[in-house]
N, C-alpha and C. Protein backbone atom coordinates (compact mmCIF):
# COMPACT_ATOMS: atom_id res chain seq x y z
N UNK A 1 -10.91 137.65 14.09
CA UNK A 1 -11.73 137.35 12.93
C UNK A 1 -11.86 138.57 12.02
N UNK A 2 -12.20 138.19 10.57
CA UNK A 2 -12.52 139.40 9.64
C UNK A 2 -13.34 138.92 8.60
N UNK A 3 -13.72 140.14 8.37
CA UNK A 3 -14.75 140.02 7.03
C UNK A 3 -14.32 139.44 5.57
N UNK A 4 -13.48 140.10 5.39
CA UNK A 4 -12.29 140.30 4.30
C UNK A 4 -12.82 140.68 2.97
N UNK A 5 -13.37 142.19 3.39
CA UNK A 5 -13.54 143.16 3.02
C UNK A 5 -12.36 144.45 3.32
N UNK A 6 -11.80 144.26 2.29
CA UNK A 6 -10.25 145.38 2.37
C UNK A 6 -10.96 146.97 2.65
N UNK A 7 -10.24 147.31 3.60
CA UNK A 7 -10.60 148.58 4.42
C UNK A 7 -9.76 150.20 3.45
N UNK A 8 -8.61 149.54 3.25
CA UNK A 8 -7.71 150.12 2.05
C UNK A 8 -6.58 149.50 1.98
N UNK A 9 -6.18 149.98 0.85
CA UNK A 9 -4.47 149.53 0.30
C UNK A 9 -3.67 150.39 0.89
N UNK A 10 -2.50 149.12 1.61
CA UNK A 10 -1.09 149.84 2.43
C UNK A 10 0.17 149.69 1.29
N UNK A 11 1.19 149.73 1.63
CA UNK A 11 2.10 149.37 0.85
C UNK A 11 3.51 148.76 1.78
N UNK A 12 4.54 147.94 1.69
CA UNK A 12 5.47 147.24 2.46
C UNK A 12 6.27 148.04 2.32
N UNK A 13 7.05 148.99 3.32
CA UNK A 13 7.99 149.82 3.14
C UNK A 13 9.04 149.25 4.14
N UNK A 14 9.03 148.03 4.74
CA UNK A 14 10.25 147.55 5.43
C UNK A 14 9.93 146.06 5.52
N UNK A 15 11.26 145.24 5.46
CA UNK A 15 11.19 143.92 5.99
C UNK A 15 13.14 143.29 6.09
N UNK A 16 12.44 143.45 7.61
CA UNK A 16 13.90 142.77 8.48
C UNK A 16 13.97 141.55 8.77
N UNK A 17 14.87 140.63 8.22
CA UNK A 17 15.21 139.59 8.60
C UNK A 17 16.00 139.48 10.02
N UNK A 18 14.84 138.95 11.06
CA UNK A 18 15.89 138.63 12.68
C UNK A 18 16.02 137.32 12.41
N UNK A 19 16.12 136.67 13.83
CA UNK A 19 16.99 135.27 13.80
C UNK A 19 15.99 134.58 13.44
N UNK A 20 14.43 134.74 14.08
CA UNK A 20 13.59 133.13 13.91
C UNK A 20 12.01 133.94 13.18
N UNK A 21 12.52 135.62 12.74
CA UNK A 21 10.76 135.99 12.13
C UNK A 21 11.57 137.06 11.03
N UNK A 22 10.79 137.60 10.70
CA UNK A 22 10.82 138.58 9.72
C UNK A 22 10.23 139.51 10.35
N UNK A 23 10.30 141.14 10.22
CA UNK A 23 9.42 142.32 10.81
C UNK A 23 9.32 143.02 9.65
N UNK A 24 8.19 143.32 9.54
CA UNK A 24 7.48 144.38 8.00
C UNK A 24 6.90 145.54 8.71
N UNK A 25 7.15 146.29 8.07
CA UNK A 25 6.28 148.13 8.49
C UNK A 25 5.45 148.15 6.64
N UNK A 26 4.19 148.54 7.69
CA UNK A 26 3.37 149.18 6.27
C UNK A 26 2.95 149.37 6.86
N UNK A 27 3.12 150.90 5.20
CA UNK A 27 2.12 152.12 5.00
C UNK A 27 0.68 151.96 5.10
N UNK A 28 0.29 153.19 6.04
CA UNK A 28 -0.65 152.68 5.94
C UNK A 28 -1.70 154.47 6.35
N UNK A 29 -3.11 154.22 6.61
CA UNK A 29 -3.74 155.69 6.82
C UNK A 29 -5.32 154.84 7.99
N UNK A 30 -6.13 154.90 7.05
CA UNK A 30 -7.76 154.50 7.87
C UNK A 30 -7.50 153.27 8.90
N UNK A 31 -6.46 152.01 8.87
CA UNK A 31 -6.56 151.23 9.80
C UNK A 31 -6.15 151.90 10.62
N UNK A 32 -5.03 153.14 10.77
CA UNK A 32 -4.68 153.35 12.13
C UNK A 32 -5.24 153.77 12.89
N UNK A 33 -6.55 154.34 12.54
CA UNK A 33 -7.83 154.79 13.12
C UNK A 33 -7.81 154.15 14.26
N UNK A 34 -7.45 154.51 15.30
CA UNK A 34 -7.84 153.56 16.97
C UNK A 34 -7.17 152.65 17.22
N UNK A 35 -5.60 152.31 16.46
CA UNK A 35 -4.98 151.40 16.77
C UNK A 35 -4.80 151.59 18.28
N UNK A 36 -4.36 149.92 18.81
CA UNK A 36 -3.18 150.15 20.03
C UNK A 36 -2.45 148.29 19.22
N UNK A 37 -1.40 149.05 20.42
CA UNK A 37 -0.24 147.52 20.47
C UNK A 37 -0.85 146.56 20.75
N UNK A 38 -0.61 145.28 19.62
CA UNK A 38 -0.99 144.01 19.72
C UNK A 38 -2.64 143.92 19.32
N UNK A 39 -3.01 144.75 18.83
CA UNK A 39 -4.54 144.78 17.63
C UNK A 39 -3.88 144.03 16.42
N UNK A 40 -4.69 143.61 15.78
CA UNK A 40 -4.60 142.81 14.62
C UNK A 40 -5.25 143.28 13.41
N UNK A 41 -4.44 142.87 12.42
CA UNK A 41 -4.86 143.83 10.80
C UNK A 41 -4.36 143.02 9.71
N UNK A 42 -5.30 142.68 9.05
CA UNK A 42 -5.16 141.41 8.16
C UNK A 42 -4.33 142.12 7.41
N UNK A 43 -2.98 141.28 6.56
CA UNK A 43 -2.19 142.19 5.88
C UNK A 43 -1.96 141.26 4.91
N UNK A 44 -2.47 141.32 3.68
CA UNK A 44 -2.92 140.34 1.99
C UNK A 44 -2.74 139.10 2.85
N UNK A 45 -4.25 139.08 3.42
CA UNK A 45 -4.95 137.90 4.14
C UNK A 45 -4.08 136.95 5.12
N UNK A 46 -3.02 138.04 5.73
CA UNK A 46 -2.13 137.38 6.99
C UNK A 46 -2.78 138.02 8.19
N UNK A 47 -3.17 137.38 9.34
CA UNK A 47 -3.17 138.01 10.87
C UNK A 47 -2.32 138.23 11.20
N UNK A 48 -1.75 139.62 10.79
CA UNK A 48 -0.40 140.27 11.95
C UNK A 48 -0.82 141.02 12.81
N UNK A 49 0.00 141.16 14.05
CA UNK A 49 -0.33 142.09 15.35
C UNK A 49 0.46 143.04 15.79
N UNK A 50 0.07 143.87 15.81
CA UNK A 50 1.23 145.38 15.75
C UNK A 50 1.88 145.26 17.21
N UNK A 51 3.27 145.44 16.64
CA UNK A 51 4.09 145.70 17.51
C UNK A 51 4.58 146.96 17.56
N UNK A 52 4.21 147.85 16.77
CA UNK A 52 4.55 149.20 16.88
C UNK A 52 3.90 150.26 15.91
N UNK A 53 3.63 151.09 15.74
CA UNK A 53 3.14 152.58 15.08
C UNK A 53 3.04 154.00 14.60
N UNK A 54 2.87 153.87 14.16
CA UNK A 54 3.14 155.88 13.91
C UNK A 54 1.72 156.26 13.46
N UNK A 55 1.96 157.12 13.00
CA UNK A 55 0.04 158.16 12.21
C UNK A 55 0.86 157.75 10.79
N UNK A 56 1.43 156.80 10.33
CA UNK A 56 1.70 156.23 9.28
C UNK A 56 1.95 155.15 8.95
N UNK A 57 2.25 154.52 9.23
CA UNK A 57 2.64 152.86 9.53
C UNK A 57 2.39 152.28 11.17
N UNK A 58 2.39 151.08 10.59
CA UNK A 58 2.44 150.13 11.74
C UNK A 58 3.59 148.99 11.19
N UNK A 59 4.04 148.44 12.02
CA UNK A 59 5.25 147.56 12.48
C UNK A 59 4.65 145.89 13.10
N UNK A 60 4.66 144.84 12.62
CA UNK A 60 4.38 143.46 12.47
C UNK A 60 5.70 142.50 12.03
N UNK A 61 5.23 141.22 13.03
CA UNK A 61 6.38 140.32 13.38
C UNK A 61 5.42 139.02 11.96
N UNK A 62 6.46 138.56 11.27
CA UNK A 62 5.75 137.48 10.93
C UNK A 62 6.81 136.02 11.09
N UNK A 63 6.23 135.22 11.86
CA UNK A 63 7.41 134.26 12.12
C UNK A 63 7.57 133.17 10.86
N UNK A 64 8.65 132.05 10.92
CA UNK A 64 9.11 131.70 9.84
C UNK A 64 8.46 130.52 9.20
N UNK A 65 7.46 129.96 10.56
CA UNK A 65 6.58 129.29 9.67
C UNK A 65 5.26 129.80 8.65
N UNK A 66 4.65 131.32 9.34
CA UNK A 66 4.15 131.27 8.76
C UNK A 66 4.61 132.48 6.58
N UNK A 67 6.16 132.34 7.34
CA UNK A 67 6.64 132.75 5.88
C UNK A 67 6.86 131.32 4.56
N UNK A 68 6.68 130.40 5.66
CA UNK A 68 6.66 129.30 4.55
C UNK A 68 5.32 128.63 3.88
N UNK A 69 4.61 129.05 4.52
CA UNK A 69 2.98 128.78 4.31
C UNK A 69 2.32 130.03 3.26
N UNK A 70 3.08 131.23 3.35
CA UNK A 70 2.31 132.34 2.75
C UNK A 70 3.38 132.87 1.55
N UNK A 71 2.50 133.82 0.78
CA UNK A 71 3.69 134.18 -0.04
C UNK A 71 5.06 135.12 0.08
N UNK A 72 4.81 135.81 1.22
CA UNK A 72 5.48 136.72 1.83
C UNK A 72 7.21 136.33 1.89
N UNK A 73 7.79 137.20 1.36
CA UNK A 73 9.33 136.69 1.29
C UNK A 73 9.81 138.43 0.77
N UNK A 74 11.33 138.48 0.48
CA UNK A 74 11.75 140.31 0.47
C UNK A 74 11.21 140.40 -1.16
N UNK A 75 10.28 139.68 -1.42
CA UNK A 75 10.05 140.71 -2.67
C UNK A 75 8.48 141.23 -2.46
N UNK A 76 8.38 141.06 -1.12
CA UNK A 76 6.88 141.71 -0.94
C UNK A 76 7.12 143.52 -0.78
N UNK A 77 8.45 143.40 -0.54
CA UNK A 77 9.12 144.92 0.18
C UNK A 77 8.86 145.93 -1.21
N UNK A 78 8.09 146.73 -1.14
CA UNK A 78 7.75 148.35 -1.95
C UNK A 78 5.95 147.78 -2.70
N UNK A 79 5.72 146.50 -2.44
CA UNK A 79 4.03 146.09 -3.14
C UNK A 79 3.41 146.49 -2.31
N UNK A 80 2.36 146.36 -3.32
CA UNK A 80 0.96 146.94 -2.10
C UNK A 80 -0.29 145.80 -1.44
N UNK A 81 -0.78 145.92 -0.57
CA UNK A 81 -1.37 145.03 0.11
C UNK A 81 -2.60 145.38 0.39
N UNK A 82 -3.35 144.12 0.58
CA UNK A 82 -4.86 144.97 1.40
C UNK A 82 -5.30 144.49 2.92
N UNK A 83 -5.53 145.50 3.49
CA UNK A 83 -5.63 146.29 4.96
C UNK A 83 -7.09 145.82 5.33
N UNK A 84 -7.18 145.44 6.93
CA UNK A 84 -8.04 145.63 7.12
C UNK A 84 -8.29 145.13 8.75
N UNK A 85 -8.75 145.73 9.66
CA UNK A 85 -8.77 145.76 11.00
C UNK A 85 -9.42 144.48 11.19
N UNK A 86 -9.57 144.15 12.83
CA UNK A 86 -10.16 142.93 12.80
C UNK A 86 -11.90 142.96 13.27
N UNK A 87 -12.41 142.27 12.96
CA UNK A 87 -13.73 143.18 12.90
C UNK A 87 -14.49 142.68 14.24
N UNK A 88 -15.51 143.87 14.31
CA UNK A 88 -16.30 144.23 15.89
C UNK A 88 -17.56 143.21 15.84
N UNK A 89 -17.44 142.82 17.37
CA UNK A 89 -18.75 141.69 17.30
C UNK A 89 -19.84 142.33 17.10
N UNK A 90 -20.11 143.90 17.15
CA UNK A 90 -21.24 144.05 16.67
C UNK A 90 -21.38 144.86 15.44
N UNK A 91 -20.60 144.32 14.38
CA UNK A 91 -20.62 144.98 13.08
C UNK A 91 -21.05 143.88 11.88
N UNK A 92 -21.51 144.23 10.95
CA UNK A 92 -22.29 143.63 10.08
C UNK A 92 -21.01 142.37 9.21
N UNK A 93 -21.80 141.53 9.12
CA UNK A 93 -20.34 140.42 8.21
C UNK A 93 -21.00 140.48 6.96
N UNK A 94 -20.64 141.58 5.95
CA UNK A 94 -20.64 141.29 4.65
C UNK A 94 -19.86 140.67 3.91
N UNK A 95 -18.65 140.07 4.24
CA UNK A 95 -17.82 138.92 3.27
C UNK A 95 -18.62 137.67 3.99
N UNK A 96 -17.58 137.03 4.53
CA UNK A 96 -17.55 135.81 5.55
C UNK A 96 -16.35 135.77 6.55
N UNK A 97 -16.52 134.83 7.32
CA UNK A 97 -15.94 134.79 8.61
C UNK A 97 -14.34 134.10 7.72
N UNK A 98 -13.50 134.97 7.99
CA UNK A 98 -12.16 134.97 7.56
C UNK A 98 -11.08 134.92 8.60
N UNK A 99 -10.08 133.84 9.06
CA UNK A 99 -9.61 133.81 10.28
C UNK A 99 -8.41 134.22 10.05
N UNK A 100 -7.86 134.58 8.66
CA UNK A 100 -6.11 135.41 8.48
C UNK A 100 -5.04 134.34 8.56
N UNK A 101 -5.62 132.99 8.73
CA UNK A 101 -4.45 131.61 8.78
C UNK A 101 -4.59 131.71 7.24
N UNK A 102 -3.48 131.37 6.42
CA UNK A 102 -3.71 131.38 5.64
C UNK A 102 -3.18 129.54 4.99
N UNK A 103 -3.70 128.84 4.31
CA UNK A 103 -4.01 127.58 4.22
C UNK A 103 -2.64 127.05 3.22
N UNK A 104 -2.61 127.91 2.23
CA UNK A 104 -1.78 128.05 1.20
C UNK A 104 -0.89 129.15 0.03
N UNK A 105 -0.36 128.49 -0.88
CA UNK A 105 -0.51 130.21 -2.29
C UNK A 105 -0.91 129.18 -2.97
N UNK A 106 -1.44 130.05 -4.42
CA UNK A 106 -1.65 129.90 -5.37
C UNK A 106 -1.21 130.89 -6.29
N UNK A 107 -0.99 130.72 -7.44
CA UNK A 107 -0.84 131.20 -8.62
C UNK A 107 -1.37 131.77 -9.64
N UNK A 108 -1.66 132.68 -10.28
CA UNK A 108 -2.75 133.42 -11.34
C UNK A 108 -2.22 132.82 -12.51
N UNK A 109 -3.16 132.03 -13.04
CA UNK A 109 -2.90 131.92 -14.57
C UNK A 109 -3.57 132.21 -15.95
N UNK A 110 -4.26 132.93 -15.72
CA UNK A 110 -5.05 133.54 -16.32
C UNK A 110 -6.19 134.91 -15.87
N UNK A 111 -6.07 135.76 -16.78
CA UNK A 111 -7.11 136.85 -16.49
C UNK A 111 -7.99 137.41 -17.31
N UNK A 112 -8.90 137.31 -17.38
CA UNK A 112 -10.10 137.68 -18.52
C UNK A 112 -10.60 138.70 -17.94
N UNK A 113 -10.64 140.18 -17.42
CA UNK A 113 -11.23 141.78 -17.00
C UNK A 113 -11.58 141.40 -15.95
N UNK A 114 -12.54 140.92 -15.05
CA UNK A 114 -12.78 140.89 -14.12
C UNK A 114 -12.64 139.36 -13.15
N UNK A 115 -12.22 138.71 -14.26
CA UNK A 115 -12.26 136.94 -13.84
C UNK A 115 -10.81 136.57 -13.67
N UNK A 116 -10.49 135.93 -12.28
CA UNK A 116 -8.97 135.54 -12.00
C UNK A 116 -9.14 134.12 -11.86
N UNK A 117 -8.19 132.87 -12.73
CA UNK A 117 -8.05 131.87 -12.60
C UNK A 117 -6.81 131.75 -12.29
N UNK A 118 -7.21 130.53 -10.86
CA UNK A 118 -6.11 130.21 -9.76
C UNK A 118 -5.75 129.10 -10.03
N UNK A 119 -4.34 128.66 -10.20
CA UNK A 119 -3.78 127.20 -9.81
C UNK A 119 -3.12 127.14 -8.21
N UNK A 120 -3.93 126.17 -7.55
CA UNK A 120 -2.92 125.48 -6.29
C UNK A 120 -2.76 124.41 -5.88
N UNK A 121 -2.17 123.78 -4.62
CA UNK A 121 -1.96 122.26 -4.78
C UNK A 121 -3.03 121.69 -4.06
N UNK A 122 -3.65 120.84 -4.43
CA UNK A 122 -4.56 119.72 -4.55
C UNK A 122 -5.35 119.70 -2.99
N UNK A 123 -3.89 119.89 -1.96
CA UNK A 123 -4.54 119.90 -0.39
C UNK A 123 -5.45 121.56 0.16
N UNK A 124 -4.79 122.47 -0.95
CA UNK A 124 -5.85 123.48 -0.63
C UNK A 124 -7.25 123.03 -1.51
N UNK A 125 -7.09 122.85 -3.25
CA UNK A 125 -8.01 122.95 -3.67
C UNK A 125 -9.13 122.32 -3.22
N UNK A 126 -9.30 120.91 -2.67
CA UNK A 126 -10.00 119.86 -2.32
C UNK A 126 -11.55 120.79 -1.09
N UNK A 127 -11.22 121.51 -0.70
CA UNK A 127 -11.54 122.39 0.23
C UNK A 127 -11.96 123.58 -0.78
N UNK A 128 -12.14 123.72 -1.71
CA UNK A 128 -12.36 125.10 -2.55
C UNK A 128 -13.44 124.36 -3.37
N UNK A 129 -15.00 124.77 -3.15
CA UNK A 129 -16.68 124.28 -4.31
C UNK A 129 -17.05 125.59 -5.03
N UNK A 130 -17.73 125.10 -5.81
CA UNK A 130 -18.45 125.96 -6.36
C UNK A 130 -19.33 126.90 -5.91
N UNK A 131 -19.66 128.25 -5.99
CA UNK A 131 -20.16 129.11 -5.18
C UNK A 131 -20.33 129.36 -3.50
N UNK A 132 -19.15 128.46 -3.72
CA UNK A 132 -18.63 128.68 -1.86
C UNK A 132 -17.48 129.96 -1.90
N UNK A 133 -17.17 129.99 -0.60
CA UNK A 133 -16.32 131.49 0.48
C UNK A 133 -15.07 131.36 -0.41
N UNK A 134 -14.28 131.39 -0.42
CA UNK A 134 -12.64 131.57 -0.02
C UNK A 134 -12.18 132.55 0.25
N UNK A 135 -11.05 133.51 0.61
CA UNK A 135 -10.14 134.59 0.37
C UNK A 135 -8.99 134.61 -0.23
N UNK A 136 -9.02 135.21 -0.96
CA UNK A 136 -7.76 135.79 -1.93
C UNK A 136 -6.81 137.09 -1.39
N UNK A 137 -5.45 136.59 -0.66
CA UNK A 137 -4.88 137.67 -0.29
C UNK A 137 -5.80 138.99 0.71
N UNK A 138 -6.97 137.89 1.32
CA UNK A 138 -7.79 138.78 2.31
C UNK A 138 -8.66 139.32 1.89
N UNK A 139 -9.08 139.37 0.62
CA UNK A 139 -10.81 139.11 0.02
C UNK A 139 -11.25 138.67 -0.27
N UNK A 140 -12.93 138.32 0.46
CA UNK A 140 -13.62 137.89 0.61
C UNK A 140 -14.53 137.72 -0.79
N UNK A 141 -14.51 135.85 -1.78
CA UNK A 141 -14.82 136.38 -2.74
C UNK A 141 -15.36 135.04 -3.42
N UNK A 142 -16.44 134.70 -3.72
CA UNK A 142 -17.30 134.01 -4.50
C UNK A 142 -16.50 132.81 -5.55
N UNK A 143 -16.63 131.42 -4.99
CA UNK A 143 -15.90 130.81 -6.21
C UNK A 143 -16.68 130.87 -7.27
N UNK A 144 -16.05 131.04 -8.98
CA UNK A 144 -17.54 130.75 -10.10
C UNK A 144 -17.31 129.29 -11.09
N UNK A 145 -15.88 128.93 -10.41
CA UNK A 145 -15.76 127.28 -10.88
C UNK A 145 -14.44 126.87 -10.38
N UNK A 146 -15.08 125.48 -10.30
CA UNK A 146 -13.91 124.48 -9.89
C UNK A 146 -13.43 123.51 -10.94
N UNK A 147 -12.10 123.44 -11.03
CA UNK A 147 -11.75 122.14 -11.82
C UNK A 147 -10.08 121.51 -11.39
N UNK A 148 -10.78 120.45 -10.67
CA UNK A 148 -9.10 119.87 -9.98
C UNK A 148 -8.67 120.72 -8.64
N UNK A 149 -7.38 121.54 -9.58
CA UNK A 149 -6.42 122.00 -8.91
C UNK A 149 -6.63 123.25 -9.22
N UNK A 150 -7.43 124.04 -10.10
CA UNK A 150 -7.81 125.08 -10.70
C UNK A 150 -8.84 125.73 -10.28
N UNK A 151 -9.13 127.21 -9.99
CA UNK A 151 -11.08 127.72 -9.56
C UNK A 151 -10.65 128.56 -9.85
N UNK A 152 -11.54 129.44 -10.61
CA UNK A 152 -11.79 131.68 -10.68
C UNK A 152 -12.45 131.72 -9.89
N UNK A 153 -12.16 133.31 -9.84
CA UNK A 153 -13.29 133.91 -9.06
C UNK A 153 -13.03 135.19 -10.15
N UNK A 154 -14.82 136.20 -9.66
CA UNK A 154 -15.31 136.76 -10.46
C UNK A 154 -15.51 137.85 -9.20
N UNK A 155 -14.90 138.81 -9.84
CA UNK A 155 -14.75 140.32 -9.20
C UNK A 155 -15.98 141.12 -9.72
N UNK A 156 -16.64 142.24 -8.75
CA UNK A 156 -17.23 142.98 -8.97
C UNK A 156 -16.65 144.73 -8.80
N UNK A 157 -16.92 145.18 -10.09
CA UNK A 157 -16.10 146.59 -10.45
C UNK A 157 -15.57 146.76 -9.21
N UNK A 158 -16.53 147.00 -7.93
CA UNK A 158 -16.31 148.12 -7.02
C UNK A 158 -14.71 147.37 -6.05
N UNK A 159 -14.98 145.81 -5.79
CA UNK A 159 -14.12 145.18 -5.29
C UNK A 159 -12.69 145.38 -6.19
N UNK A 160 -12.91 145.30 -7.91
CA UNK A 160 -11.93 145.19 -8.30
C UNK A 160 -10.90 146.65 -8.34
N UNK A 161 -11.76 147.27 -7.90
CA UNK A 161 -10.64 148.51 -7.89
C UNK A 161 -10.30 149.10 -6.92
N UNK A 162 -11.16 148.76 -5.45
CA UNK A 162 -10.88 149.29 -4.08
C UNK A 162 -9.85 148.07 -3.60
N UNK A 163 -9.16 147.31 -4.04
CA UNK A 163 -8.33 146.57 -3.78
C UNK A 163 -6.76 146.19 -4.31
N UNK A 164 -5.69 145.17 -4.12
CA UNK A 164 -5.00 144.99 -4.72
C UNK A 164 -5.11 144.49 -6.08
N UNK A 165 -6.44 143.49 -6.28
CA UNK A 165 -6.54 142.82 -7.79
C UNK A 165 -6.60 143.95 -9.08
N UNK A 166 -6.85 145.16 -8.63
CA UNK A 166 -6.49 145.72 -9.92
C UNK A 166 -4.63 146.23 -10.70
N UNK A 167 -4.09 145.26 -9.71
CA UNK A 167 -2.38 145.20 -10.54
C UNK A 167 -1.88 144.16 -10.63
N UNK A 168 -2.58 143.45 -9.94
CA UNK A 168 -2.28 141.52 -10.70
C UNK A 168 -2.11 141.22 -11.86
N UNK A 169 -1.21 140.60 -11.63
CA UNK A 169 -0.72 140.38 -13.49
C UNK A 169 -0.37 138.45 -13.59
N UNK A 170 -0.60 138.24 -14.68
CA UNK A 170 -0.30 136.41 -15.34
C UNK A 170 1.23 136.14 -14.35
N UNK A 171 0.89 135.26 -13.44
CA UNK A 171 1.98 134.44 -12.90
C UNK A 171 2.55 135.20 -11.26
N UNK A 172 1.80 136.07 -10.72
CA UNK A 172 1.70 136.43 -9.22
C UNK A 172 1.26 135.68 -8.46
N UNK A 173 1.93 135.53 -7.41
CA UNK A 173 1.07 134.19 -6.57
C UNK A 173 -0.15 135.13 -5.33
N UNK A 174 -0.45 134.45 -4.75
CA UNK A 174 -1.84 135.17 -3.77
C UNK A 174 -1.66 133.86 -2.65
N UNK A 175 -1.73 134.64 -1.36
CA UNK A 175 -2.28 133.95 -0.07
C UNK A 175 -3.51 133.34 -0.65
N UNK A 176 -4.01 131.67 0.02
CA UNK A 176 -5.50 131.24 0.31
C UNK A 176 -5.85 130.82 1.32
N UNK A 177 -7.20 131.11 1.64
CA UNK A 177 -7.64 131.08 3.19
C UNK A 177 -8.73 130.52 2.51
N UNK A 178 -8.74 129.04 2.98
CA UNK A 178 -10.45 128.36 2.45
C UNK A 178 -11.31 128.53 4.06
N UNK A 179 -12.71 128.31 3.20
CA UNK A 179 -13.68 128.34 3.94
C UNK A 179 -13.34 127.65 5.60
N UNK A 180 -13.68 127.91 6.84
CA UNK A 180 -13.22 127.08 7.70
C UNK A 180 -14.32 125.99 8.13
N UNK A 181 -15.81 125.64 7.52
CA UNK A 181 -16.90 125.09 7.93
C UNK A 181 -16.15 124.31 6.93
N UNK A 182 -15.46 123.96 5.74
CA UNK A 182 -15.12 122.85 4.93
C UNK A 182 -14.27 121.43 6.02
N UNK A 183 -13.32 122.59 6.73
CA UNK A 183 -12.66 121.79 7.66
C UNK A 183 -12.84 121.23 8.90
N UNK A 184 -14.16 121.86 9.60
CA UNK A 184 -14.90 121.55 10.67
C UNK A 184 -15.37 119.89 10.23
N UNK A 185 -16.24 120.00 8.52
CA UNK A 185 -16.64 119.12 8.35
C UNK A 185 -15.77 117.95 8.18
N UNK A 186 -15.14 117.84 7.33
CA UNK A 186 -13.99 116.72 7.57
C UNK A 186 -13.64 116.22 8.88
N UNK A 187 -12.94 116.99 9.50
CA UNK A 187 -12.70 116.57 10.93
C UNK A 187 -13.91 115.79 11.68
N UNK A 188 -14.75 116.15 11.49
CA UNK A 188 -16.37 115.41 12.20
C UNK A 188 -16.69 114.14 11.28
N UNK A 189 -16.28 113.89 10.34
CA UNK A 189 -16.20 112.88 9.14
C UNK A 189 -15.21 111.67 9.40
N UNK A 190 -14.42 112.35 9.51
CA UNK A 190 -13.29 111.70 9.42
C UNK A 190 -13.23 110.21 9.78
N UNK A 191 -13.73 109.74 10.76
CA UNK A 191 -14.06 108.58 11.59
C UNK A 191 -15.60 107.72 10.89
N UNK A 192 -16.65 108.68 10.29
CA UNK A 192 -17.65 108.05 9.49
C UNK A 192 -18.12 107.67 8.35
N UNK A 193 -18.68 105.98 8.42
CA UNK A 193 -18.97 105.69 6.82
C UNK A 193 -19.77 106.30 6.34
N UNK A 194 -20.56 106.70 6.10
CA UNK A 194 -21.90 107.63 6.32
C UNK A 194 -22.03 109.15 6.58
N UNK A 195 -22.54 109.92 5.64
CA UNK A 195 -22.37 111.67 5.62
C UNK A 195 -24.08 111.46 5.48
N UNK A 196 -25.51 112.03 6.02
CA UNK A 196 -26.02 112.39 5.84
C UNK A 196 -27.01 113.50 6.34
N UNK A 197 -28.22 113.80 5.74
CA UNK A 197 -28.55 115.50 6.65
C UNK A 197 -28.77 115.06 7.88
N UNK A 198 -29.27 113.84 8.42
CA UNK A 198 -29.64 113.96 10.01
C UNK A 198 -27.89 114.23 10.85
N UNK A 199 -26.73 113.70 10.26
CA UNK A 199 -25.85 113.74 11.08
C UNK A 199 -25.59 115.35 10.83
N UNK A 200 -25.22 115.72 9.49
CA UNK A 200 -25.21 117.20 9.81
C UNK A 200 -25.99 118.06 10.23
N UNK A 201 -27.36 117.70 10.55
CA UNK A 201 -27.88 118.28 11.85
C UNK A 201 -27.49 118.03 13.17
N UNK A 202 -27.72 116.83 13.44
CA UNK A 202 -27.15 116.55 14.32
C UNK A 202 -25.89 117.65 14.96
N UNK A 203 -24.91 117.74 14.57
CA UNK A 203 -23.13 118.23 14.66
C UNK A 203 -23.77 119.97 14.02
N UNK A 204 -24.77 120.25 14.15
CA UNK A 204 -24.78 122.20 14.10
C UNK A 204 -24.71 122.72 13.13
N UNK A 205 -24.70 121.85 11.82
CA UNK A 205 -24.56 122.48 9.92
C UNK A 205 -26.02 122.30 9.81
């Protein structure tokens, strides 16, 4: 699990195509703080697990499904990414509970200084409300509208510059990781005519 609160920016300085994954090395400095083999480090809102290290990089397998689900392909090789360990059960959750599956991409189509408007397809958006969670490429970040297939979100200075969103540009795509209580709920739905507060008490919301 993670916050998805970016710890710092790495950068992709390798990616090998083997038979059934891809392997990426990124740069990297503060996550390696206490690494070992097979720790996990959200990498632009992917759960990868180190398979290897230095006091500069770390080394991650990403297999081929989840290269078809994310944006990750060889033009991620020399960009920069945002980092971030997986977080301690007894450390504070200032984003939200972020699980590194990532659901979908989306697309930037617009940018107004601190405001990024996203297009994606319909089976992520449906799952994306108004002043609810999502993550963007592994931050943790406030929707400020929905429409359709379309939502911004609205950056605050400090986020927008301790992260990757300050080199996003019109027509980059971004990992999305929706809320996971959206999908709990459905699934518990799914079978009923009827949504109301006694049942979502009932079921732990």
């Amino acid at each position: 699990m993670f916050t998805g609160i970016s710890e710092e920016i790495g950068e992709v300085v390798a990616f090998t195509q083997k038979s059934d994954h891809v392997s990426v090395e990124v740069k990297a400095s503060k996550v390696l703080g206490g690494i070992n083999m097979g720790d996990s480090i959200m990498t632009d809102g992917v759960c990868l697990t180190v398979t290897s290290f230095t006091d500069k990089s770390y080394t991650a397998d990403i297999m081929n499904e989840s290269l078809k689900v994310t944006k990750f392909d060889r033009s991620i090789l020399s960009k920069k990414v945002n980092l971030e360990r997986a977080m301690r059960i007894n450390s504070r959750l200032d984003g939200h509970i972020v699980q590194g599956h990532v659901d979908g991409k989306g697309s930037i189509i617009a940018i107004n200084k601190n405001v990024f408007r996203i297009k994606t397809d319909r089976e992520v958006s449906k799952y994306i409300v108004k002043k609810g969670s999502v993550a963007i490429d592994g931050i943790s970040l406030t929707v400020s509208m929905v429409d359709k297939d379309i939502f911004e979100v609205s950056l605050i200075p400090e986020t927008l510059e301790a992260t990757t969103f300050k080199y996003k540009k019109i027509n980059d795509s971004v990992n999305i990781e929706t809320d996971i209580i959206g999908r709990y709920i459905e699934k518990l739905t799914e079978d009923k005519e009827r949504v109301d507060k006694n049942f979502l008490l009932e079921n732990g919301f």
